[in-house]
Protein backbone atom coordinates (compact mmCIF):
# COMPACT_ATOMS: atom_id res chain seq x y z
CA UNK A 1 142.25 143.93 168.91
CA UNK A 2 143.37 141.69 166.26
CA UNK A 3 147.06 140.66 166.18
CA UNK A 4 149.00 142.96 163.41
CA UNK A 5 150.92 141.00 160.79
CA UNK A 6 154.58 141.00 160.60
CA UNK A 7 155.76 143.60 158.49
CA UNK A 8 157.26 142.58 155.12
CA UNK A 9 157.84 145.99 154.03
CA UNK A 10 161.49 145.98 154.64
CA UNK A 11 162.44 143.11 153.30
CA UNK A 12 166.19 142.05 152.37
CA UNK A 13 165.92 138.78 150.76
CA UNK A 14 163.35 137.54 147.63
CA UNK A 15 159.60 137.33 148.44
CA UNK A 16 157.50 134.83 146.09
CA UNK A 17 154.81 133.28 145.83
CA UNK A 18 153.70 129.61 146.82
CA UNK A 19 154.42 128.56 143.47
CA UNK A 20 157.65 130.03 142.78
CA UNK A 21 158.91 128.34 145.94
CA UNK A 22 163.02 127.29 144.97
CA UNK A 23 166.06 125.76 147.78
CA UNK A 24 167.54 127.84 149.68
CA UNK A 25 169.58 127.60 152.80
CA UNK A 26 166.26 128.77 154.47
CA UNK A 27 162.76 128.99 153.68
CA UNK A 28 160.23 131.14 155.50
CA UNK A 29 156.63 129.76 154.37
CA UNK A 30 154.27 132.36 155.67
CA UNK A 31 150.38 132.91 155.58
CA UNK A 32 147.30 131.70 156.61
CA UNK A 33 146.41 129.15 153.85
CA UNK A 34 147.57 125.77 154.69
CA UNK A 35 146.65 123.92 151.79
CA UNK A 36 149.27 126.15 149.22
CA UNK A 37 151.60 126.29 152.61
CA UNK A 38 151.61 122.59 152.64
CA UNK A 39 151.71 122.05 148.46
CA UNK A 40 154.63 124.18 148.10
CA UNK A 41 156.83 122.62 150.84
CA UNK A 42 155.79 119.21 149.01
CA UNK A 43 156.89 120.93 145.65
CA UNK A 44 160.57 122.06 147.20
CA UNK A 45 160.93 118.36 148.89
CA UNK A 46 160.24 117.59 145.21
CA UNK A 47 162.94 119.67 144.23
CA UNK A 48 165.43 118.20 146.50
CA UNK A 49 164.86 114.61 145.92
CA UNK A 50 165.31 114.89 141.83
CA UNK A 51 168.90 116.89 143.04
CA UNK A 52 169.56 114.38 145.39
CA UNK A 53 167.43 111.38 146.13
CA UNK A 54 169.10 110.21 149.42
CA UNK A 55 167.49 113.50 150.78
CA UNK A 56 167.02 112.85 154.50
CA UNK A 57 163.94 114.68 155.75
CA UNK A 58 163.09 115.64 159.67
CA UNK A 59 160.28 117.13 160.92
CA UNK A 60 159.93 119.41 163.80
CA UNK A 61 157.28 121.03 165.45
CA UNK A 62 158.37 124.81 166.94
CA UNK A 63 155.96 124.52 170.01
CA UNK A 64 157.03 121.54 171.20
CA UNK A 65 160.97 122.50 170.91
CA UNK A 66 163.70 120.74 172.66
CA UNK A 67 166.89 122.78 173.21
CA UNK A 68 169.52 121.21 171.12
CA UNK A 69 167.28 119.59 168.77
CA UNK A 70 168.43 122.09 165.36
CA UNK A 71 171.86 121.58 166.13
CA UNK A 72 171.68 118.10 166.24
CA UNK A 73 169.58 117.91 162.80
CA UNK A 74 172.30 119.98 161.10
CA UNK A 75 175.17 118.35 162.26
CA UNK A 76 177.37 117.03 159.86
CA UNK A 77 176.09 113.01 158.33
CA UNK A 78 178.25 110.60 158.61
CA UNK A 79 177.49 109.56 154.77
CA UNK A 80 176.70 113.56 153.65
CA UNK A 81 173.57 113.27 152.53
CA UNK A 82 171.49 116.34 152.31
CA UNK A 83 168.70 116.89 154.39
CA UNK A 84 165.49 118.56 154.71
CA UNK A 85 164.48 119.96 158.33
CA UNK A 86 160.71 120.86 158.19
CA UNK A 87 159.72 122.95 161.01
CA UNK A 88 156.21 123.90 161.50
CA UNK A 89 153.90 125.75 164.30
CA UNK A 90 156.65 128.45 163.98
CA UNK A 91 153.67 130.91 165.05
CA UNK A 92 153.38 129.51 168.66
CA UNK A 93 157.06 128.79 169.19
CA UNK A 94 159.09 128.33 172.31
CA UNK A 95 161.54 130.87 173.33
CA UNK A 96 164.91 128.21 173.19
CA UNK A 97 163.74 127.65 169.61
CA UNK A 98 163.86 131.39 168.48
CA UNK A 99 167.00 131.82 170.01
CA UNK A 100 168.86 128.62 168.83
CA UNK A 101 167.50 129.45 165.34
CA UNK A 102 168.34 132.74 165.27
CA UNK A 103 172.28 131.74 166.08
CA UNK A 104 171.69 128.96 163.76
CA UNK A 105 171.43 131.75 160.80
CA UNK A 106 174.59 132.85 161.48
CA UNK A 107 176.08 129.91 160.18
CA UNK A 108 173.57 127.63 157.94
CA UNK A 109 175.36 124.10 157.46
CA UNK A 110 175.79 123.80 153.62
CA UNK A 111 174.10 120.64 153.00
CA UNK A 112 170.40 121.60 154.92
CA UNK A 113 167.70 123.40 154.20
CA UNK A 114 165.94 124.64 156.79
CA UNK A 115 162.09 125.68 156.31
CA UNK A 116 159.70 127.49 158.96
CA UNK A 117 156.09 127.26 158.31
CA UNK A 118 154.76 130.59 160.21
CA UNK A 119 151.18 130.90 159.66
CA UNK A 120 150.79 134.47 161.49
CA UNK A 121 150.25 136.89 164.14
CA UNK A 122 153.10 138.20 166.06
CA UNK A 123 154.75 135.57 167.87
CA UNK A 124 158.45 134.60 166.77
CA UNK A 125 158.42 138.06 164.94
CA UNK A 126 162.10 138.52 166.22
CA UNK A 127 163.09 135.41 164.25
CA UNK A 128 161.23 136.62 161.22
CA UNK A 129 162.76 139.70 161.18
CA UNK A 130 165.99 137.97 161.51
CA UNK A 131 165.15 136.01 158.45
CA UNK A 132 163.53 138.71 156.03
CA UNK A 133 167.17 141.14 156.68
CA UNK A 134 168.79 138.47 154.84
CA UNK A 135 170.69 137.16 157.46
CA UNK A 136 170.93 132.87 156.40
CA UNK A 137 170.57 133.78 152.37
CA UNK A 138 166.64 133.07 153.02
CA UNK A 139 163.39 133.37 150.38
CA UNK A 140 160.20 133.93 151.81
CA UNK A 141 157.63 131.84 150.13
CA UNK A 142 154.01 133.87 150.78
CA UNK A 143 151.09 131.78 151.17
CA UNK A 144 148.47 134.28 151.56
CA UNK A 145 144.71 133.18 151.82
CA UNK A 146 142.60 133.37 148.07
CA UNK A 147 139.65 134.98 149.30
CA UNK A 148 138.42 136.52 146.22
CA UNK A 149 136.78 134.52 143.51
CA UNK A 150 139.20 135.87 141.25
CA UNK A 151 141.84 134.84 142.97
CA UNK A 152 140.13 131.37 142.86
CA UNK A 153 139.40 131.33 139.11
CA UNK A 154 143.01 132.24 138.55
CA UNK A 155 144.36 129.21 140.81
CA UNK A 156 142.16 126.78 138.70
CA UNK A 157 143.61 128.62 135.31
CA UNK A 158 147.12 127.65 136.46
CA UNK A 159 146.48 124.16 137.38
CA UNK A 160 145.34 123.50 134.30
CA UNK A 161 147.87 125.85 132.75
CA UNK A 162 150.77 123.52 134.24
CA UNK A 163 149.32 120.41 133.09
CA UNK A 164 149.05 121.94 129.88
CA UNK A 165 145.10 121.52 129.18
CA UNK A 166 142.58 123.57 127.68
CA UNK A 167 139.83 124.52 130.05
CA UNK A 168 136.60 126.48 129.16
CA UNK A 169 135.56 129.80 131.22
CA UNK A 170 132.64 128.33 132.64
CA UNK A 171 133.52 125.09 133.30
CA UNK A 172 135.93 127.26 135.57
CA UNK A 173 133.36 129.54 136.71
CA UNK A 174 131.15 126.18 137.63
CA UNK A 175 133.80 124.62 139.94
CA UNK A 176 134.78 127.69 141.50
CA UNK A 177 131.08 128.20 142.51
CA UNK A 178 130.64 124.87 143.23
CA UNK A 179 134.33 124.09 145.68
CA UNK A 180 134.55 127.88 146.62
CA UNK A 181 134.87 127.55 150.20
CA UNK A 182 137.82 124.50 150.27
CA UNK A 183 140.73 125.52 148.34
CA UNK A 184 141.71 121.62 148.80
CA UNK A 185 138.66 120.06 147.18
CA UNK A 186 139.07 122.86 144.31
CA UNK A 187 142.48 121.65 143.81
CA UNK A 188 140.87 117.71 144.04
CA UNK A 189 138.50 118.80 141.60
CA UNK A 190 140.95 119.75 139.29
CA UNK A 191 143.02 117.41 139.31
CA UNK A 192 140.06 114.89 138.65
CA UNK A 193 139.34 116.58 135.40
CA UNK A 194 142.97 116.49 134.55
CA UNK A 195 142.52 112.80 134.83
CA UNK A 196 139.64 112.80 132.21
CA UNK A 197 140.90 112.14 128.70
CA UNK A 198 138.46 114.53 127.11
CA UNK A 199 141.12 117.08 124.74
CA UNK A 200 139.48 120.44 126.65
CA UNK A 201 137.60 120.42 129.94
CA UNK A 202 134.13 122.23 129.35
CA UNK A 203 130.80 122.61 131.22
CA UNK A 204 129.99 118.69 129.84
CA UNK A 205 132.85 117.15 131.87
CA UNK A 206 132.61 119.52 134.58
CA UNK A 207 128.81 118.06 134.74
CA UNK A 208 129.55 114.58 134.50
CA UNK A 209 131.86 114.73 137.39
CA UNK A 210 130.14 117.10 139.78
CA UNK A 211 127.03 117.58 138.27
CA UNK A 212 124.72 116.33 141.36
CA UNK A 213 126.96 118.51 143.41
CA UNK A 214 126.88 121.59 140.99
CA UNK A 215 123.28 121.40 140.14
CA UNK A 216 121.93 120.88 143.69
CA UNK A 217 124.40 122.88 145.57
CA UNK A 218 123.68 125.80 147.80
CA UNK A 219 124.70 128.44 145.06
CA UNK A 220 121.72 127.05 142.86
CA UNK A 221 119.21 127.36 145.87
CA UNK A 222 120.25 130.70 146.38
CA UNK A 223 120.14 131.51 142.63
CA UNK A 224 115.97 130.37 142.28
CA UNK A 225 115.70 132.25 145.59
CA UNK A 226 117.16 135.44 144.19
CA UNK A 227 115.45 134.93 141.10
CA UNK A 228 111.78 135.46 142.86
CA UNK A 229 110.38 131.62 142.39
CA UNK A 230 109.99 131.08 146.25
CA UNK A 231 108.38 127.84 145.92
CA UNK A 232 110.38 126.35 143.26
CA UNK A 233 113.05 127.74 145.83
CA UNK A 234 111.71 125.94 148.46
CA UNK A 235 111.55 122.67 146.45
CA UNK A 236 115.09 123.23 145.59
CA UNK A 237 116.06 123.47 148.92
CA UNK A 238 114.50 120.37 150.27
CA UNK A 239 115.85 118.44 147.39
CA UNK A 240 119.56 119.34 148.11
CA UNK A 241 119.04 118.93 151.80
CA UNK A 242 117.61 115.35 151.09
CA UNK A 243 120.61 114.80 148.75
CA UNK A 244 123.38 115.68 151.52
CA UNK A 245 123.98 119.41 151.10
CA UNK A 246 124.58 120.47 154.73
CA UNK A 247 122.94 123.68 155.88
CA UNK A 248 125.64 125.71 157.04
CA UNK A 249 126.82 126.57 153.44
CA UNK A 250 123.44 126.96 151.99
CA UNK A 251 123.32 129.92 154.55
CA UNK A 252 127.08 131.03 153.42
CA UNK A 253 125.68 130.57 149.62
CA UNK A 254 123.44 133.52 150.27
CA UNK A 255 125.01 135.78 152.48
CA UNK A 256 128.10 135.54 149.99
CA UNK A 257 125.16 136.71 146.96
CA UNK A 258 124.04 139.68 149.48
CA UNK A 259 127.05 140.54 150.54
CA UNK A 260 128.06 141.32 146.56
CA UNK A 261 124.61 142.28 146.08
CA UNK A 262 125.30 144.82 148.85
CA UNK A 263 128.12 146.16 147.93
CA UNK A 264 127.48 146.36 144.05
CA UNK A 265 124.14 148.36 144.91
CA UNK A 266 126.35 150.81 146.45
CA UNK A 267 129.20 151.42 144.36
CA UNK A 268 128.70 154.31 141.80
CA UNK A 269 130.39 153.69 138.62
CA UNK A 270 130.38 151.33 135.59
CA UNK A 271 130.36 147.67 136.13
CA UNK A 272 134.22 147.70 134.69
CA UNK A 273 135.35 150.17 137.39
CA UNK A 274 133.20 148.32 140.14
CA UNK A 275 134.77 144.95 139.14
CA UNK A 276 137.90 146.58 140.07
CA UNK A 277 137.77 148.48 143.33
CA UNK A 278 135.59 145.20 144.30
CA UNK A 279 137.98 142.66 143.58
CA UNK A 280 135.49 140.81 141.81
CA UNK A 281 135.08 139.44 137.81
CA UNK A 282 133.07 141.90 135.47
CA UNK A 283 130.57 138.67 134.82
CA UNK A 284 129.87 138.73 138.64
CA UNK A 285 129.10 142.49 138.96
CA UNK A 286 127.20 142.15 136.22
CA UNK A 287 125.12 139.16 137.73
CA UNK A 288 124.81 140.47 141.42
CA UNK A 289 123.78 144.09 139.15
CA UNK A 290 120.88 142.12 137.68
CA UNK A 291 120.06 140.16 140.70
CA UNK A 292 120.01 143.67 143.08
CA UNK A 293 117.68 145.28 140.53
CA UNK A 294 114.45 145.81 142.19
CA UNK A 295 116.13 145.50 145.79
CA UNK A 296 115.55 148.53 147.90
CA UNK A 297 118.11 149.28 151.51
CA UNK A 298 115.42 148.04 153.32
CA UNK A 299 114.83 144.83 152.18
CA UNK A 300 118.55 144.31 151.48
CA UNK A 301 118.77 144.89 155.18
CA UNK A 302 115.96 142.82 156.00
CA UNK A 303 117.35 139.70 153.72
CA UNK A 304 120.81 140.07 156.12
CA UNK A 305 118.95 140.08 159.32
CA UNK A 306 117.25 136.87 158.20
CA UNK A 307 120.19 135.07 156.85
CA UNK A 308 122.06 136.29 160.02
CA UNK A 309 118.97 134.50 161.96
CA UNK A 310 119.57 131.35 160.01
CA UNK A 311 123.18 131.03 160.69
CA UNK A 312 122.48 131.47 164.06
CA UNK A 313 119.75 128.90 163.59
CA UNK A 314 122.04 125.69 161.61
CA UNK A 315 124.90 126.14 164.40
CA UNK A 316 122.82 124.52 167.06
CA UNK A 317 120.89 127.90 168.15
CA UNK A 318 117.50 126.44 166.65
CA UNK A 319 115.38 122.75 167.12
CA UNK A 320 114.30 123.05 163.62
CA UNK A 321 117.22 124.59 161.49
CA UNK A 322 115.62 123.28 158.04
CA UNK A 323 112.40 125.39 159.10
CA UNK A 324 115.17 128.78 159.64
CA UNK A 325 116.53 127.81 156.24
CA UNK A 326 112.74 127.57 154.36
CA UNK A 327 111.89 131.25 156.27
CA UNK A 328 115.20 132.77 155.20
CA UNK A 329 114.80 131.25 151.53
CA UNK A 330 110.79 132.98 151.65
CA UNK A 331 112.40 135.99 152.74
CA UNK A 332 114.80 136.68 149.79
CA UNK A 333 112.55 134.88 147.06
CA UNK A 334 110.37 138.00 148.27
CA UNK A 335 112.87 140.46 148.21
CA UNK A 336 113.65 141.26 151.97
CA UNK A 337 109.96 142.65 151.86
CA UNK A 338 108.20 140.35 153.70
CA UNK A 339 109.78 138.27 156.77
């Protein structure tokens, strides 16, 4: 049984999200996603250095706690500069550190700020709970994973947003599909463009940046596949393979089209209501509507089963994984119909 997460529900102190991350005396980073775990901590060391730059920063690592060690860190400085005490692996703790930090919230030392990176499950959850009923004037800075496109396509909005540049829907559309399963290349990506001195980022920069990646990727396989041109499929395939794709996320391209095909062909509604109890954009119901059309349960089931054999096949179960990939490709170009 999967470990429950620590309840937030009954919160004391302010709750916000990576990006509104501010000092405080101390700062719980929680959630699973590293990469906006680790860019807000950088953006509140940020913070601290334009305040003060003599900042003194320490890092600590929970697990591998030595009795004593917070104390020492907060001490008073002989010259009173302020400091920074980064403390990660807060999720596999030792026991000394829970309970020295815990006593150390009675008291926070004026000039520190003290921030635990917990990135889940239950361990610690005394400390947390410490924390969250406001004892040590804390924020809580969530870092929850983006696992919906949506949420992705928003994260790209704002980056641009902040640097105050125009950026087309599909350019955004384009990298999302193209960086969707590493939040940190998206964000490389992006910041890339930024660099570009084109007034407005559309689908032309986008292309002459990532274009090989974009036009041979996985997502582009999967698309001829869906589309019913098996051997133009095929050829696709072999040409993105031969160009560096890897096969593990040419198998995650599809299954992430038949999951949505999946569970599009079973919602009953409009396309507006399904893009909300999905989670998904209206333009991807929409596609994953037209791509389903023609699809019956079986085949559906038939195209999983296949793509399940795959991904078995490109994670060392199989001699010949490219082979796997061709027969999986065949058996979606043909609608599930024929394996």
């Amino acid at each position: 049984m999967p470990a429950k997460k620590p309840s937030r529900a009954a919160a004391a102190i302010d709750q916000v999200p990576w990006s509104g991350i501010r000092p405080a005396p101390v700062v719980l980073v929680t959630g699973p996603e590293a990469f906006l775990a680790d860019r807000a901590i950088g953006v509140l060391r940020d913070l601290l250095v334009g305040e003060d730059p003599a900042l003194e920063v320490h890092d600590l690592e929970a697990d591998q706690y030595a009795p004593g060690l917070l104390a020492t860190l907060a001490s008073p400085s002989l010259f009173g500069e302020p400091r920074l005490v980064r403390v990660t692996n807060v999720e596999k703790c030792t026991d000394a550190f829970i309970t020295e930090t815990i006593a150390y919230l009675q008291g926070p030392a004026d000039d520190v700020t003290l921030v635990l990176r917990h990135g889940g499950g239950v361990r610690g959850k005394k400390l947390l709970d410490t924390i969250r009923s406001g004892v040590g004037g804390g924020v809580e800075v969530q870092c929850d994973e983006l696992k919906r496109d949506t949420d992705k396509i928003d994260f790209v909005n704002a980056e641009f947003r902040a640097a105050r540049r125009k950026v087309v829907p599909s350019a955004v559309r384009t990298l999302v599909a193209a960086f969707s399963d590493d939040l940190a290349e998206l964000a490389a990506a992006c910041r890339q463009l930024l660099a570009d001195e084109a007034e407005e980022i559309t689908d032309k920069v986008v292309d002459k940046y990532y274009g090989g990646r974009v036009e041979t990727n996985a997502f582009k396989v999967a698309d001829i596949a869906l589309a019913g041109r098996s051997a133009p499929a095929i050829l696709e395939l072999r040409h993105a393979l031969a160009t560096g794709e890897a096969p593990v996320p040419i198998v995650a391209a599809f299954a992430s089209k038949i999951r949505t095909m999946a569970k599009v062909s079973s919602f009953r509604g409009t396309s507006g209501q399904a893009a909300s109890a999905l989670g998904m954009a209206p333009w991807q119901v929409q596609r994953a509507q037209r791509d389903v059309a023609g699809w019956s349960e079986a085949g559906l089931a038939n195209a999983i089963t296949s793509i399940a054999e795959a991904d078995t096949a490109v994670k060392g179960g199989s001699r010949d994984a490219h082979y796997a990939l061709e027969v999986m490709v065949r058996t979606i170009a043909r609608r599930g119909e024929a394996r």
